[in-house]
N, C-alpha and C. Protein backbone atom coordinates (compact mmCIF):
# COMPACT_ATOMS: atom_id res chain seq x y z
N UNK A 1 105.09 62.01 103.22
CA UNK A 1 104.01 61.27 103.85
C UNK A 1 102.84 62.21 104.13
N UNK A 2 101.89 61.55 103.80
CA UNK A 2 100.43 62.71 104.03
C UNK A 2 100.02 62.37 105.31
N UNK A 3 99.81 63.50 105.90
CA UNK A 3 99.31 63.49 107.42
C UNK A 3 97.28 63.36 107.12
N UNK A 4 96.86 62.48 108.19
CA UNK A 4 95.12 62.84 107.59
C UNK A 4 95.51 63.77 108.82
N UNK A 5 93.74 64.82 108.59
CA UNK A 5 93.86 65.44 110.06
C UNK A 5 92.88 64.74 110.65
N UNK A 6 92.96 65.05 112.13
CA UNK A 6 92.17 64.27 113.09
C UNK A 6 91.47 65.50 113.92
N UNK A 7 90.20 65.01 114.37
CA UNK A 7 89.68 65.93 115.20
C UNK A 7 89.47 64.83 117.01
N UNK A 8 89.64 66.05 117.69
CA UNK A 8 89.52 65.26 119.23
C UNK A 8 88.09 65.23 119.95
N UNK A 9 87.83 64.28 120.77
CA UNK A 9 86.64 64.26 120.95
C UNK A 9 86.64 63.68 122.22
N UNK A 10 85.98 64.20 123.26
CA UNK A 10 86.03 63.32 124.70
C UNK A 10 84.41 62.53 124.53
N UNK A 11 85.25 61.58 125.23
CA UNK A 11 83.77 60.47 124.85
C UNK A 11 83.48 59.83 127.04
N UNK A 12 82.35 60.25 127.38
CA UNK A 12 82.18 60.15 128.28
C UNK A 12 81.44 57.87 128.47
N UNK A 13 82.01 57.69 129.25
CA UNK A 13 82.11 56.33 129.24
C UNK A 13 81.36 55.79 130.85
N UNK A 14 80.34 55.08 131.08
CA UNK A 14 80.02 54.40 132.61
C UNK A 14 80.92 53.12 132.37
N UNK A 15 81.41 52.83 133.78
CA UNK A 15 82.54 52.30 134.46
C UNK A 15 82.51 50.61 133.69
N UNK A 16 80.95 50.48 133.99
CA UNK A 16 81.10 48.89 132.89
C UNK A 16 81.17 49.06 131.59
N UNK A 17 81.03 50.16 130.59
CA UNK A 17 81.59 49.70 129.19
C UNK A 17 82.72 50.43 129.00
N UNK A 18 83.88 51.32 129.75
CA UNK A 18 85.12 51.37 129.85
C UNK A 18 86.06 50.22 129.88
N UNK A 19 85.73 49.36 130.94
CA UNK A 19 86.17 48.16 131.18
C UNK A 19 85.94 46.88 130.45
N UNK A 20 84.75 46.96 129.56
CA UNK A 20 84.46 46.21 128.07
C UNK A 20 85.67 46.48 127.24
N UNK A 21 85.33 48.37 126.80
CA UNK A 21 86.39 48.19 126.05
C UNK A 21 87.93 48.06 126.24
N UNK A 22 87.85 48.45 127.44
CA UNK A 22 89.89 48.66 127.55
C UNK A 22 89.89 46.51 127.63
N UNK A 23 88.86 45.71 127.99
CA UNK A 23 89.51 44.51 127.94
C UNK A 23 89.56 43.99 126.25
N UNK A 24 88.39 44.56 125.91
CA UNK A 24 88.42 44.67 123.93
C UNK A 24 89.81 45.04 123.38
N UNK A 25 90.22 45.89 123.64
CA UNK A 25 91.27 47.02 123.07
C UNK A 25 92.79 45.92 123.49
N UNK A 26 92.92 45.47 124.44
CA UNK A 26 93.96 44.50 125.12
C UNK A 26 94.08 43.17 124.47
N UNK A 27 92.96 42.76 123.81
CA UNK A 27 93.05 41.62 124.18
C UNK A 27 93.14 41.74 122.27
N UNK A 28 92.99 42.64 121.57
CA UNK A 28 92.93 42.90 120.26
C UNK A 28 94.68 44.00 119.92
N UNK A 29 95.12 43.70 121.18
CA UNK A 29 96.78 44.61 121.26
C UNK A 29 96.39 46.07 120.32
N UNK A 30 95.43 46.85 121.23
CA UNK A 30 94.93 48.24 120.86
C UNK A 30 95.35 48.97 121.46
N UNK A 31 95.39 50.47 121.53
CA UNK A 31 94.76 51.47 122.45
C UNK A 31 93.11 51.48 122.80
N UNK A 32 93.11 51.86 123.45
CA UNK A 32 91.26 52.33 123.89
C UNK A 32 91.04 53.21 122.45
N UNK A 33 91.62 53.95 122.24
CA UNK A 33 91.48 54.96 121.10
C UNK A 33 91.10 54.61 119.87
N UNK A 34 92.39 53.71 119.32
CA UNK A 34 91.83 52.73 118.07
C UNK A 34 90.97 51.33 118.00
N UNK A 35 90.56 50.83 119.38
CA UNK A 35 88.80 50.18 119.56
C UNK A 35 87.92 50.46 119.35
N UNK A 36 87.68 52.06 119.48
CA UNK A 36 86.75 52.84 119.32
C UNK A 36 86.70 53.05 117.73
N UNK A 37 87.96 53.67 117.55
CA UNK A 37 88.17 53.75 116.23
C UNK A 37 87.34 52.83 115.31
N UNK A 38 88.35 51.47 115.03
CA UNK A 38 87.85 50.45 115.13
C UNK A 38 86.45 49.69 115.24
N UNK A 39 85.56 50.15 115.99
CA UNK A 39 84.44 49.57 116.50
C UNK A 39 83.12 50.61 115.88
N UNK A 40 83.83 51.87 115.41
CA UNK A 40 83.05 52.79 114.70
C UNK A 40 82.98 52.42 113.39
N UNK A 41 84.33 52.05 112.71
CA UNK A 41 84.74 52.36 111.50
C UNK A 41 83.95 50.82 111.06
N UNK A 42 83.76 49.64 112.14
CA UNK A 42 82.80 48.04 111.44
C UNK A 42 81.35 48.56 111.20
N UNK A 43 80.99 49.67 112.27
CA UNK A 43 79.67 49.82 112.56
C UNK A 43 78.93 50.91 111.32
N UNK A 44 80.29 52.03 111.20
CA UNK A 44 79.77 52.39 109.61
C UNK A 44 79.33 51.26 108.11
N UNK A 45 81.19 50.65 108.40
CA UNK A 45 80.68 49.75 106.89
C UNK A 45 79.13 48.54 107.00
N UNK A 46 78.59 48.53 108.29
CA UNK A 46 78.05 47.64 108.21
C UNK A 46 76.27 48.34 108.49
N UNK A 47 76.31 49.81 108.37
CA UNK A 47 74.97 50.18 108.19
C UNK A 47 75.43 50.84 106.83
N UNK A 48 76.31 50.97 106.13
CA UNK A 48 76.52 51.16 104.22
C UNK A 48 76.11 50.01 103.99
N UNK A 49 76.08 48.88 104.09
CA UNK A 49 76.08 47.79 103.19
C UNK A 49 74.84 47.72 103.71
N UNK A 50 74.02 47.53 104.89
CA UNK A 50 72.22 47.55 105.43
C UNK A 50 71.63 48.47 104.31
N UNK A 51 72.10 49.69 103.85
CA UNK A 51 71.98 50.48 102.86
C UNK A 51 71.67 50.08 101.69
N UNK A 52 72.65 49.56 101.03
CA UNK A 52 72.85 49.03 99.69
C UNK A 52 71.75 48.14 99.46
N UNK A 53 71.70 47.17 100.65
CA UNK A 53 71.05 46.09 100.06
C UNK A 53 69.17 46.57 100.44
N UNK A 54 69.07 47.57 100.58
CA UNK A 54 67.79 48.28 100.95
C UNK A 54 67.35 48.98 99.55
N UNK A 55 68.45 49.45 99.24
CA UNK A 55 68.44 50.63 97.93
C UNK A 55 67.56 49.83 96.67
């Protein structure tokens, strides 16, 4: 099995969008960790494709 590697990152959060996401992350049966994940990884594919259709 191939391991990816991961790098760590503290992500400093105010009290109302902690509580966005941990109810995001719950209610999508997440960690906080992979919401973020998650919520990065829509926000890439979706400024690639703003891209494409610019190109």
């Amino acid at each position: 099995m191939n391991e990816r590697q991961r790098s760590t990152y503290t992500l400093r959060l105010d009290d109302e969008l902690k509580s966005w996401l941990a109810e995001r992350a719950k209610k999508n049966d997440r960690s906080m960790n992979a919401e973020v994940v998650s919520l990065l990884r829509y926000a890439r594919s979706f400024e690639e494709a703003k891209e494409l259709k610019a190109a």
